[in-house]
N, C-alpha and C. Protein backbone atom coordinates (compact mmCIF):
# COMPACT_ATOMS: atom_id res chain seq x y z
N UNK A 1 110.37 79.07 131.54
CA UNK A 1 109.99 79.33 130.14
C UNK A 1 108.64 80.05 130.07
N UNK A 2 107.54 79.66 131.13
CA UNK A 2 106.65 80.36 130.89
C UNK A 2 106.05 81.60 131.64
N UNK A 3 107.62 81.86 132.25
CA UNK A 3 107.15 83.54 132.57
C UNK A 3 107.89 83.88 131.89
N UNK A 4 108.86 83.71 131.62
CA UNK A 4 109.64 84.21 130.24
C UNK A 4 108.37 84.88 128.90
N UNK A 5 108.09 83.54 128.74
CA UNK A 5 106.74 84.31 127.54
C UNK A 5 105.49 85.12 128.08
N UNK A 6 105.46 84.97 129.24
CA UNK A 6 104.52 85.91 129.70
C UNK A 6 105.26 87.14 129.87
N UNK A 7 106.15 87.51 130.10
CA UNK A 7 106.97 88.21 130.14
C UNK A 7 106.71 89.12 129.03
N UNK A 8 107.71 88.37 127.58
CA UNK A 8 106.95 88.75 126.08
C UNK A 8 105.99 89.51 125.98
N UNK A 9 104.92 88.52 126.39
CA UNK A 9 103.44 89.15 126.33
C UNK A 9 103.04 90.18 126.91
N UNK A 10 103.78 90.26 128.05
CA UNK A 10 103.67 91.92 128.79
C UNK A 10 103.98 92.96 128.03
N UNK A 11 105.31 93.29 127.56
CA UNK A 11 105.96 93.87 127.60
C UNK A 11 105.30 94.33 126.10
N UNK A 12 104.86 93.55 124.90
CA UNK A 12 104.20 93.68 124.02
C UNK A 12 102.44 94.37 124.21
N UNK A 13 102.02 94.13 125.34
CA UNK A 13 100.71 94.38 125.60
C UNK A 13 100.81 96.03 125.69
N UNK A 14 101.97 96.60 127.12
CA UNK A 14 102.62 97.59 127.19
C UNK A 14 102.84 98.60 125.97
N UNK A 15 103.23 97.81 124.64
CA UNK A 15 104.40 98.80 123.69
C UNK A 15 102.91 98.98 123.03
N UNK A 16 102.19 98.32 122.63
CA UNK A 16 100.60 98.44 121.86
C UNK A 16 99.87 99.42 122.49
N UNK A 17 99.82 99.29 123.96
CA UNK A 17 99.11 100.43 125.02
C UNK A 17 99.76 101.91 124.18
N UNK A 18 100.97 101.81 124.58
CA UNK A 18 101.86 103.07 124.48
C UNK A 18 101.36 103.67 123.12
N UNK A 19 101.85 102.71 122.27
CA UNK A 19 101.75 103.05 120.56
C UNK A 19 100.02 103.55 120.29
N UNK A 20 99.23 102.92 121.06
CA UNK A 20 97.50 103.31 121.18
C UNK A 20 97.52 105.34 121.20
N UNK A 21 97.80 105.35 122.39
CA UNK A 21 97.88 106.77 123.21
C UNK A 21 98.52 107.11 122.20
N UNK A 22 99.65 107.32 122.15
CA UNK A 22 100.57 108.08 120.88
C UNK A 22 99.46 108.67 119.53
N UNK A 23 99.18 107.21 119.15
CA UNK A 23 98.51 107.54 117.48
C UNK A 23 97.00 108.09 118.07
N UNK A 24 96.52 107.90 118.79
CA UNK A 24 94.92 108.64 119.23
C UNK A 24 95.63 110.24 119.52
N UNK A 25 96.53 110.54 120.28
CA UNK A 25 97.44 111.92 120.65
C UNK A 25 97.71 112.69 119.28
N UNK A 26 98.29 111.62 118.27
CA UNK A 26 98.23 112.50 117.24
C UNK A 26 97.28 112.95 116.29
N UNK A 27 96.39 112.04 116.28
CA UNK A 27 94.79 112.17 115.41
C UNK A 27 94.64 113.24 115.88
N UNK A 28 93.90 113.67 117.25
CA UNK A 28 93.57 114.59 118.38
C UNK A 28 94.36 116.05 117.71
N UNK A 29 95.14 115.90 117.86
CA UNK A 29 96.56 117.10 117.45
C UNK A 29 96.16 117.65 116.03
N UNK A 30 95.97 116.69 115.09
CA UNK A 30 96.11 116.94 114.06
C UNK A 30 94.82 117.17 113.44
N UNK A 31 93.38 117.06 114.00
CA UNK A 31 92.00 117.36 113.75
C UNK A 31 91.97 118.60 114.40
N UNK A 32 92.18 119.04 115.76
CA UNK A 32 91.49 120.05 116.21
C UNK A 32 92.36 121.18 116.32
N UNK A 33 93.83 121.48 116.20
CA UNK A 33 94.39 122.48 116.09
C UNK A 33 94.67 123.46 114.96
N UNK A 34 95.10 122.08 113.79
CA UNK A 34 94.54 123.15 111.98
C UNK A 34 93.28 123.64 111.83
N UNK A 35 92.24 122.95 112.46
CA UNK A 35 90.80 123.45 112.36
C UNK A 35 90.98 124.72 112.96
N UNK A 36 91.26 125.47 114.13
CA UNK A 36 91.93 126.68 114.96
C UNK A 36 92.60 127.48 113.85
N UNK A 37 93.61 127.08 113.34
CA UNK A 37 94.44 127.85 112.07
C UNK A 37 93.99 128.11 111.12
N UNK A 38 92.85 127.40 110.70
CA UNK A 38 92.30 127.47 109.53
C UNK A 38 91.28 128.91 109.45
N UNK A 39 90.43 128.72 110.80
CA UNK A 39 89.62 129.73 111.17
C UNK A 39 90.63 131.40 111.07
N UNK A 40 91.32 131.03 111.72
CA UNK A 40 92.72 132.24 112.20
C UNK A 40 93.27 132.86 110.58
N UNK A 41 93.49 131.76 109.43
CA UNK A 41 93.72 132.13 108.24
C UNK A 41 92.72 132.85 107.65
N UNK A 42 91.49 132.42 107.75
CA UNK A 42 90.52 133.32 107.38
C UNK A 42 90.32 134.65 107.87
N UNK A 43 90.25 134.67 109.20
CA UNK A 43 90.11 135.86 109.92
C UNK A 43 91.11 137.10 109.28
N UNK A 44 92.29 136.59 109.25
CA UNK A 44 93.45 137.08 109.42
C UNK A 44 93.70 137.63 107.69
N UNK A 45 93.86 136.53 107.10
CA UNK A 45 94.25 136.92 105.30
C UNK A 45 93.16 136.77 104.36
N UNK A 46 91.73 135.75 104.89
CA UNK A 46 90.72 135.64 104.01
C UNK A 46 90.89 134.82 103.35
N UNK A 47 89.63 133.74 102.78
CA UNK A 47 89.10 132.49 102.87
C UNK A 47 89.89 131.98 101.21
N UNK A 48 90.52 132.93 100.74
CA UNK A 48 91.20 132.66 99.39
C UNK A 48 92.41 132.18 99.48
N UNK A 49 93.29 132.20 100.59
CA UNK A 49 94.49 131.90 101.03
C UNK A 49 94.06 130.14 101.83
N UNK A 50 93.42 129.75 102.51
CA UNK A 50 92.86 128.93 102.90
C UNK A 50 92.43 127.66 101.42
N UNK A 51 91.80 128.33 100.56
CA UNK A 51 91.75 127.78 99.44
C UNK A 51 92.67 126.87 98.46
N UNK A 52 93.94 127.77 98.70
CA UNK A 52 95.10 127.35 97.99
C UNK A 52 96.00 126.43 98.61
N UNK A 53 95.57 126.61 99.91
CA UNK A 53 96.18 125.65 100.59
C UNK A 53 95.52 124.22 100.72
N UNK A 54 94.46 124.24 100.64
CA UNK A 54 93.80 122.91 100.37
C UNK A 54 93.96 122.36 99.07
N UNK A 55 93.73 123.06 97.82
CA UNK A 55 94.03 122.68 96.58
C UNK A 55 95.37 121.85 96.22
N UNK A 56 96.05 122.27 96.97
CA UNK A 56 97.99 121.92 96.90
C UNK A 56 98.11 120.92 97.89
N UNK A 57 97.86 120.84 99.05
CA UNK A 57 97.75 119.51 99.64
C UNK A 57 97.00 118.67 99.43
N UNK A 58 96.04 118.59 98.36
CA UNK A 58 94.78 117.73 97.49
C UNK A 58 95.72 117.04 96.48
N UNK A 59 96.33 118.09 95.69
CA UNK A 59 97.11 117.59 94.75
C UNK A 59 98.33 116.56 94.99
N UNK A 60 98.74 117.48 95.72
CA UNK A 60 100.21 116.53 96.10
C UNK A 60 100.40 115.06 97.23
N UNK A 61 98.94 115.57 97.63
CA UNK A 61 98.57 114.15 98.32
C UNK A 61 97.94 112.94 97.21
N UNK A 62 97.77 113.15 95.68
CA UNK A 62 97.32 112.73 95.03
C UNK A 62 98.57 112.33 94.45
N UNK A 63 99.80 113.11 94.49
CA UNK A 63 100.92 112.33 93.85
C UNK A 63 101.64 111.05 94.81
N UNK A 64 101.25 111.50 95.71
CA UNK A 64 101.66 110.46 96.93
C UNK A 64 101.45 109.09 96.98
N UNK A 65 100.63 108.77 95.91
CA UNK A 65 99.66 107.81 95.80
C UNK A 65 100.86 106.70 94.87
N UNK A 66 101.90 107.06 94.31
CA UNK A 66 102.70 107.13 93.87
C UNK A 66 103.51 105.96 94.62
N UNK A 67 103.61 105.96 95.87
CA UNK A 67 103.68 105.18 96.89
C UNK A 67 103.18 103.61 96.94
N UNK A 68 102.01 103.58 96.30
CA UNK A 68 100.98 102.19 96.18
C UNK A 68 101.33 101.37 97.61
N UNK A 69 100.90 101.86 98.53
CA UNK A 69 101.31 100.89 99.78
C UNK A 69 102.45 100.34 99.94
N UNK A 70 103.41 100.48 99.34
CA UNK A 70 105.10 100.09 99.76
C UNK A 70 105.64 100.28 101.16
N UNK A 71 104.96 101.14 101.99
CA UNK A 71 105.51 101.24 103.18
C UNK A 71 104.81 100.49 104.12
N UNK A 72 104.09 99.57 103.41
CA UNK A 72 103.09 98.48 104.60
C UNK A 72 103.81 97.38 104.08
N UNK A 73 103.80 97.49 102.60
CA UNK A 73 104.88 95.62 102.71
C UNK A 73 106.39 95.94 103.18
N UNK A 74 107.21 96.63 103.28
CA UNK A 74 107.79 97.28 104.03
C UNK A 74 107.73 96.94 105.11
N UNK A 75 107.09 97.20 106.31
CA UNK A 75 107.03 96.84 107.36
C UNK A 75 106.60 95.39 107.71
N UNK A 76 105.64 94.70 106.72
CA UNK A 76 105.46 93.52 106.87
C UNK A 76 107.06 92.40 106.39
N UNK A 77 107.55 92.82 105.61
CA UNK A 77 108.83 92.10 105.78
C UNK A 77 110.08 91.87 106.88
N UNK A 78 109.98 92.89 107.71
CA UNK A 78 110.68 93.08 108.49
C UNK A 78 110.19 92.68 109.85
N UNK A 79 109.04 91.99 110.23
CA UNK A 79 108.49 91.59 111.00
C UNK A 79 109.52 90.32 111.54
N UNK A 80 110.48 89.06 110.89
CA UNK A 80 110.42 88.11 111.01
C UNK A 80 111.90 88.24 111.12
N UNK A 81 112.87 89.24 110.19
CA UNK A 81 114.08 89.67 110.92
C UNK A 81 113.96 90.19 112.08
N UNK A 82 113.63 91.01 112.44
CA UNK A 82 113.33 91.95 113.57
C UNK A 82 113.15 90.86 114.65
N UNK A 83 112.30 89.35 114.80
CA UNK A 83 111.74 88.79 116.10
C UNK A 83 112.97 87.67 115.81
N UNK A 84 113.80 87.37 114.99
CA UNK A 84 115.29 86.61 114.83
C UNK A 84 116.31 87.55 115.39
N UNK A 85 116.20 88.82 115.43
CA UNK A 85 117.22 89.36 115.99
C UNK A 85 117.97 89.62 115.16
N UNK A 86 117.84 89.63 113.60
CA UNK A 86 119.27 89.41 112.06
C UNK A 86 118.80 90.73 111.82
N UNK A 87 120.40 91.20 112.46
CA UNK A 87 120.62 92.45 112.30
C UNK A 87 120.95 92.91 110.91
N UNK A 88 121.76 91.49 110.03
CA UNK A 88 122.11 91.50 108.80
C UNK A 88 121.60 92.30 107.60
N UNK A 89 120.19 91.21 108.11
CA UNK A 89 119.08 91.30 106.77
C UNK A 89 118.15 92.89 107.12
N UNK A 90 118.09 93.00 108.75
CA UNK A 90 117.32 94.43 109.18
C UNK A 90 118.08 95.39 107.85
N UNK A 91 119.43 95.77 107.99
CA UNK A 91 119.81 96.65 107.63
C UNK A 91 120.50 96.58 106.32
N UNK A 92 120.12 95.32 105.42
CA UNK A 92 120.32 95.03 104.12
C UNK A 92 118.72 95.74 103.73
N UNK A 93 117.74 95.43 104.58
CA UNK A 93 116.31 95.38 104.00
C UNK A 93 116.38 97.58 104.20
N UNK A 94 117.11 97.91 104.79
CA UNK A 94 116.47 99.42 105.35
C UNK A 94 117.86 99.96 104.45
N UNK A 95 118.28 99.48 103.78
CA UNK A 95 119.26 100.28 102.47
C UNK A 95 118.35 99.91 101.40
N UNK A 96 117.59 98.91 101.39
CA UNK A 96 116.66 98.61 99.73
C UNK A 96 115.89 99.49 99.92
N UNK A 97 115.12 99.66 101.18
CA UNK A 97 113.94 100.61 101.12
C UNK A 97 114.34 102.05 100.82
N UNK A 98 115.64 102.80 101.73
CA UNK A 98 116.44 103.42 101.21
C UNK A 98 116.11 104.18 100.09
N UNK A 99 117.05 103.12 99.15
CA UNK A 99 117.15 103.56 97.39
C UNK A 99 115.64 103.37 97.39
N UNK A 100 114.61 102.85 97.20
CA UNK A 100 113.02 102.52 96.82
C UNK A 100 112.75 103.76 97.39
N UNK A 101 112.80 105.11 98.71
CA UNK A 101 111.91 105.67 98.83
C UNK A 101 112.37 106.72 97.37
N UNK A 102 113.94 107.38 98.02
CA UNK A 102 114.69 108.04 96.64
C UNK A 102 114.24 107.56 95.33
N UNK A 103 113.93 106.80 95.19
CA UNK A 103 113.38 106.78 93.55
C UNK A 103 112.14 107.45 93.62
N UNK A 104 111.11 107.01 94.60
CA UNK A 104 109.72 107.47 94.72
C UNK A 104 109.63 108.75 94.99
N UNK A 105 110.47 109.32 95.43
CA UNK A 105 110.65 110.78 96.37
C UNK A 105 110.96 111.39 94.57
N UNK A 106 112.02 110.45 93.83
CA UNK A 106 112.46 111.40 92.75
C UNK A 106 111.60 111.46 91.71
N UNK A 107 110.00 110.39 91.61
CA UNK A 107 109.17 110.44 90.52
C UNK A 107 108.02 111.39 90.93
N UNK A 108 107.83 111.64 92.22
CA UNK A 108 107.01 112.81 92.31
C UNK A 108 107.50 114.08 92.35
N UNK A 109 108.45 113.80 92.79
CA UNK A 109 109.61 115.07 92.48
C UNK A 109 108.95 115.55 90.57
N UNK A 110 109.66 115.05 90.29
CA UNK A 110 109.49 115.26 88.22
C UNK A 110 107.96 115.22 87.81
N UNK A 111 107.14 114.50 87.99
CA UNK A 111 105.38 114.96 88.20
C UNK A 111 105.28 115.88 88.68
N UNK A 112 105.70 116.05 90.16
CA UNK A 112 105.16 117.59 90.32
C UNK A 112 105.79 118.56 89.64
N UNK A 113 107.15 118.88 89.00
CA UNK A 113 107.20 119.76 88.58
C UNK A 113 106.85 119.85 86.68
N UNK A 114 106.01 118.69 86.48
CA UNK A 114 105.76 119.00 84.70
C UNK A 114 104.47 119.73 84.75
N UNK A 115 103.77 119.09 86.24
CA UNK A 115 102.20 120.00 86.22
C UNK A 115 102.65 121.70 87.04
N UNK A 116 103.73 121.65 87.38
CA UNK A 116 103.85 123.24 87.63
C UNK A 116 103.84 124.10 86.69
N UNK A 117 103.85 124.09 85.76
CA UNK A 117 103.51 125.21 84.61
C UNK A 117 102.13 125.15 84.29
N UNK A 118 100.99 124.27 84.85
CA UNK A 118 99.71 124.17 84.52
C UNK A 118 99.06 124.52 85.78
N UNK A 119 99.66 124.01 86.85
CA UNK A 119 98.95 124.58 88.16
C UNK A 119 97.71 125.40 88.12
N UNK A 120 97.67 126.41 87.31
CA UNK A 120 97.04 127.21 87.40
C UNK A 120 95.27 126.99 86.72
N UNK A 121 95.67 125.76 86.57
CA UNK A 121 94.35 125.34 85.53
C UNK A 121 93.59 124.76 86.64
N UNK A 122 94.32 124.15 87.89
CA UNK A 122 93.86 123.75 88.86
C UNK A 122 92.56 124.73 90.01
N UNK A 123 93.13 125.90 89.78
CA UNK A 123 92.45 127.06 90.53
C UNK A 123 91.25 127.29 90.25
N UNK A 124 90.21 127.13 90.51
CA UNK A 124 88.62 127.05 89.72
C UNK A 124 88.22 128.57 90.30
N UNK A 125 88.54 129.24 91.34
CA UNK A 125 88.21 130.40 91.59
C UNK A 125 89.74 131.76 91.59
N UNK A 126 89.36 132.71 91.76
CA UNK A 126 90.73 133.91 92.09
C UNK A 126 91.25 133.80 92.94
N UNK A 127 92.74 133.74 93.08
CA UNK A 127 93.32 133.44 94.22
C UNK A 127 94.02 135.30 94.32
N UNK A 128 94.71 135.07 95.44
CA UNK A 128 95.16 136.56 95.88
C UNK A 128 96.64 137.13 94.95
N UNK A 129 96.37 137.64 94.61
CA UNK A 129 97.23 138.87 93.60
C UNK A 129 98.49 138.77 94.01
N UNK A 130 98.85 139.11 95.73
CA UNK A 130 100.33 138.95 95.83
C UNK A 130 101.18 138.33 96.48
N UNK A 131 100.29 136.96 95.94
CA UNK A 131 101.10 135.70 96.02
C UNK A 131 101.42 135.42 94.51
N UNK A 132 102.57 134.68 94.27
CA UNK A 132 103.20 133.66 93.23
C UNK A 132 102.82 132.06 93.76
N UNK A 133 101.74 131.82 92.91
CA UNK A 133 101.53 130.47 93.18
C UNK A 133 102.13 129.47 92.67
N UNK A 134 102.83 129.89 91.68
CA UNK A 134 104.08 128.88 91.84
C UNK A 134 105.14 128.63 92.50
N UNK A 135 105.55 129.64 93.21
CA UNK A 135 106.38 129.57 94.55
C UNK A 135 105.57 128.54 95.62
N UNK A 136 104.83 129.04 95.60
CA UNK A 136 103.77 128.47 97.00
C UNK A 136 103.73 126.71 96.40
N UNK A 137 103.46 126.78 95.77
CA UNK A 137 103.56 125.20 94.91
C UNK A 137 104.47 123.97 95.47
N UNK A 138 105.78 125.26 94.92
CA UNK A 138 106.77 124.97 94.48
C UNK A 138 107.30 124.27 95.92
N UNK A 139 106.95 124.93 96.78
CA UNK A 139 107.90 124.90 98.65
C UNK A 139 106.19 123.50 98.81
N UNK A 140 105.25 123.42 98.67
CA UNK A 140 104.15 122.53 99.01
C UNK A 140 104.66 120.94 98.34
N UNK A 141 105.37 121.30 97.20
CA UNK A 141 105.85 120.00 96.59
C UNK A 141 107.38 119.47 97.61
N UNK A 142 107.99 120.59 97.71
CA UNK A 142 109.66 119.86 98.62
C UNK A 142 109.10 119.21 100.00
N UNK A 143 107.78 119.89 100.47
CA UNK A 143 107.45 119.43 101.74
C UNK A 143 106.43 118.15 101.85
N UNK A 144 106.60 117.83 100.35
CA UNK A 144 105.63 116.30 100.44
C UNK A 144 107.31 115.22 100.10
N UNK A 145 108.13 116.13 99.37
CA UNK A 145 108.96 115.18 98.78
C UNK A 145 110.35 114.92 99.71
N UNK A 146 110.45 116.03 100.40
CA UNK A 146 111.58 115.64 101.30
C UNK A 146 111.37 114.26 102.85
N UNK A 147 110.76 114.35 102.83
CA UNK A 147 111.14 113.16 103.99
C UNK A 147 111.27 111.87 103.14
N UNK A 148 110.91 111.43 102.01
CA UNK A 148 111.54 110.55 101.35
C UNK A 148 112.83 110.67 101.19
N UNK A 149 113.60 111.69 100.98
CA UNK A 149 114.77 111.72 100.58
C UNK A 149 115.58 111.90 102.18
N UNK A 150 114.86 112.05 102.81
CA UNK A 150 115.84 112.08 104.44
C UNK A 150 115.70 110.75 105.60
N UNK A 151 114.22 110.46 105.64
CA UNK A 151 114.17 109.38 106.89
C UNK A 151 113.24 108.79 106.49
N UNK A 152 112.24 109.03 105.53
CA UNK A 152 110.89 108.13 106.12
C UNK A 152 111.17 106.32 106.22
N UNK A 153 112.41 106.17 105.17
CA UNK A 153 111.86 104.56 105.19
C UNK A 153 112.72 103.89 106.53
N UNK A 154 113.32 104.90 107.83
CA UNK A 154 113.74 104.96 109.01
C UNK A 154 112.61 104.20 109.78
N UNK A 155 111.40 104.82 109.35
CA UNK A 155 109.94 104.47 110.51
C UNK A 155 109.73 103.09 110.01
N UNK A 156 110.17 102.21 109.37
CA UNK A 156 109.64 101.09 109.38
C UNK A 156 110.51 100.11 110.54
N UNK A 157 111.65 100.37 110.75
CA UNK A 157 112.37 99.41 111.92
C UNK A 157 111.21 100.21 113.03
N UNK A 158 111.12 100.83 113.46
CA UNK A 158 110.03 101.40 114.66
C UNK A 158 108.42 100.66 114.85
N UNK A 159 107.97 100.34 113.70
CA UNK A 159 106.87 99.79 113.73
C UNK A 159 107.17 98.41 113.74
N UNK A 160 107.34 98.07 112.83
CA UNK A 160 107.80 96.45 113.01
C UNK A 160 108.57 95.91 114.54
N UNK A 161 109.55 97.19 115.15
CA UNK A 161 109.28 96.80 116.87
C UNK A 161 108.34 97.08 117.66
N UNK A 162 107.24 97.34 117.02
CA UNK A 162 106.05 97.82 117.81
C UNK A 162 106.41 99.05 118.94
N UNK A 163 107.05 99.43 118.22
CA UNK A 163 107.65 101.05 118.67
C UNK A 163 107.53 102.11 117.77
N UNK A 164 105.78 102.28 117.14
CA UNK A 164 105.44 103.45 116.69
C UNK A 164 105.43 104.46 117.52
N UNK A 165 104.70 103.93 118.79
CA UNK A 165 104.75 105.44 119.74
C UNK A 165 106.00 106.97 119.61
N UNK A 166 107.36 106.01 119.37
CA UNK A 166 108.71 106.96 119.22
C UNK A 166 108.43 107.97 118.14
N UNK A 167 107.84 107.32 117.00
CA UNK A 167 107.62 108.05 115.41
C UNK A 167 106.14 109.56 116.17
N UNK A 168 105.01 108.63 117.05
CA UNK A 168 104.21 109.61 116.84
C UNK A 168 104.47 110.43 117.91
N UNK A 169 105.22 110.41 118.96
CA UNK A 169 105.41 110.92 120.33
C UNK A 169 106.33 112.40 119.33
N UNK A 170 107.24 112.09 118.41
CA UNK A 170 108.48 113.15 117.98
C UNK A 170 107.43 113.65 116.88
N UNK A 171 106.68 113.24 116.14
CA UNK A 171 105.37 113.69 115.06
C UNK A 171 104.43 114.96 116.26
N UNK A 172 103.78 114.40 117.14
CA UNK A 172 102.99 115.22 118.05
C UNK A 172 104.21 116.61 118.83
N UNK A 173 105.34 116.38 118.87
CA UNK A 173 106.09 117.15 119.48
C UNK A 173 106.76 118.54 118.34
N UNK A 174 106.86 118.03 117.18
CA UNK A 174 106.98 118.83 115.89
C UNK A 174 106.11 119.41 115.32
N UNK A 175 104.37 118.74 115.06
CA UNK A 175 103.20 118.79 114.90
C UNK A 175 102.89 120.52 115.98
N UNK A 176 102.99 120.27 117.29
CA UNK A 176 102.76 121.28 118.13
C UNK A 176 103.51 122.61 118.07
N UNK A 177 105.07 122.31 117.80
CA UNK A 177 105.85 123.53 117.62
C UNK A 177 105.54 124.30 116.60
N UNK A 178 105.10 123.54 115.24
CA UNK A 178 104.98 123.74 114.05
C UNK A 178 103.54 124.50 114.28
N UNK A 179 102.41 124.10 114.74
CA UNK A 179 101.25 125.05 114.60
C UNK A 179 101.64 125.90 115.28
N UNK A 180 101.87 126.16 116.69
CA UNK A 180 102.11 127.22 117.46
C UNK A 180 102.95 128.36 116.91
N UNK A 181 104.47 127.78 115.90
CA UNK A 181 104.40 128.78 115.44
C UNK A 181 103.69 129.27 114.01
N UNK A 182 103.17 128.72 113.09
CA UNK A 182 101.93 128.95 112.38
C UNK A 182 101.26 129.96 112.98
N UNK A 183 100.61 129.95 114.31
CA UNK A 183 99.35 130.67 115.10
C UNK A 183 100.28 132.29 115.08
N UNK A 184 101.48 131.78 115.39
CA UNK A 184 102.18 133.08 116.13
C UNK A 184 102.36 133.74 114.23
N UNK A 185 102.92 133.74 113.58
CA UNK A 185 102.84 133.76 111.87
C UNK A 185 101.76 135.07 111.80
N UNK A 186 100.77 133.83 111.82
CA UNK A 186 99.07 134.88 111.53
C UNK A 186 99.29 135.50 112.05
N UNK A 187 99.24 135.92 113.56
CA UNK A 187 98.70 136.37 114.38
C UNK A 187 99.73 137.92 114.05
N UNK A 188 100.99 138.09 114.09
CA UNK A 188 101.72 139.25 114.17
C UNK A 188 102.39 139.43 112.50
N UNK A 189 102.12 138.93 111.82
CA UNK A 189 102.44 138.82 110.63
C UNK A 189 101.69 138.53 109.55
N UNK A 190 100.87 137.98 109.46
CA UNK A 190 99.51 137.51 108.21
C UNK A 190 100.43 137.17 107.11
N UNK A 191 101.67 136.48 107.10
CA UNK A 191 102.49 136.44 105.62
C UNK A 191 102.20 135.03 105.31
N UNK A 192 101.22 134.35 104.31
CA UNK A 192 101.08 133.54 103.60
C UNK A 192 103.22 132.89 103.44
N UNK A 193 103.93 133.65 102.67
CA UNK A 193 105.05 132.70 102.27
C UNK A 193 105.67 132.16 103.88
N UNK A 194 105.97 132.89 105.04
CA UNK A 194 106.32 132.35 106.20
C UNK A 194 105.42 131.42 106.74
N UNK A 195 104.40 131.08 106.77
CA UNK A 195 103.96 130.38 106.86
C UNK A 195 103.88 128.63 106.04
N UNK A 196 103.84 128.96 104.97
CA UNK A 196 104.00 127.54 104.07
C UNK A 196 105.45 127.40 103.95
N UNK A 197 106.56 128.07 104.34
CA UNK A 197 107.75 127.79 104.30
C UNK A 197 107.69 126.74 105.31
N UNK A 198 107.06 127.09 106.65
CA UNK A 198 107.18 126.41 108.06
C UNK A 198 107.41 125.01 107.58
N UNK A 199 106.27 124.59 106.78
CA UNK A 199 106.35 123.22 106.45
C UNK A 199 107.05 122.15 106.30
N UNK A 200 108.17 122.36 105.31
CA UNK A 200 108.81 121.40 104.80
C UNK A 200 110.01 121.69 106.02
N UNK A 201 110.38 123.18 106.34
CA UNK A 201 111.10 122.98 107.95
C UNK A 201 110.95 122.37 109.13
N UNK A 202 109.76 121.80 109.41
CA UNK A 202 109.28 120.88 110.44
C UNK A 202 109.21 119.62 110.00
N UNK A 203 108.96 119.39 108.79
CA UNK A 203 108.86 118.12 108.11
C UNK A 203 110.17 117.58 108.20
């Protein structure tokens, strides 16, 4: 019995190690390579395009909020099926969350699009002439709102097995394809819409 639980304890010490590296891998990823792109956007299309892109991920990270921590009690419920092994209740609990993200996915959905006809009040300086910033908006809002409507409330059986690493290992592996081709974008193309399209395609 009590290498059995030492056992446990290994194997848990292990998945925490793993899940450590992973989420430090993706911080890492995700601080110092947009900082690279960001520079590259400037260089490349000028510091007004850079602008709009912060403004719109300000915003829509502000509808996100929308959320109120549901995906932490979320995972805290599933802690106690998950170490029973009740597969029952796992996958009674990951159809509620389910319908709960789809509703949430569908109220920022409808917020973001009542402030899309005002957007523009948002812009405190000139943005570039031949862009449609409501297009650009428009693709910045599907790419906050679609993974609600496809997988996100998926990542909570992963954490609650103390198997985040899987979520950030496939995050850092999408994360990388996704800037690289971003870099490649600028670099032979300077097109603002191919670029913010990338988004919600990697997402």
């Amino acid at each position: 019995m009590e290498t059995s639980k030492n056992n446990i304890q290994g194997e848990r010490t292990i998945r925490s190690l793993k899940n450590s590296i992973a989420g430090i891998l993706r911080q890492l990823i995700s601080m110092f390579i947009p900082f690279v792109i960001r520079t590259l956007m400037i260089q490349k299309m000028g510091v007004e395009y850079l602008g709009l892109n912060s403004l719109f991920s300000s915003v829509l990270q502000m509808l996100s909020l929308t959320e109120l921590g549901f995906g932490s009690v979320m995972v805290y419920s599933m802690y106690k099926p998950v170490a029973e092994g009740d597969t029952k209740n796992i996958r009674a609990l990951l159809y509620f969350y389910k319908k709960t993200y789809r509703i949430i996915g569908l109220i920022i959905t409808v917020t973001g699009l009542v402030l899309m006809p005002n957007i523009q009040l948002f812009i405190a300086s000139d943005y570039p002439e031949d862009i449609n910033i409501y297009v650009i908006y428009a693709i910045y809002l599907l790419n906050t709102v679609v993974s609600y409507f496809i997988a996100a409330y998926k990542t909570s059986i992963l954490i609650a097995c103390l198997r985040s690493d899987i979520e950030n290992n496939i995050c850092n592996i999408c994360n990388l394809l996704m800037y690289a081709t971003q870099i490649l974008v600028l670099l032979f193309f300077a097109n603002y819409y191919i670029y913010v399209i990338l988004l919600p395609l990697f997402t």
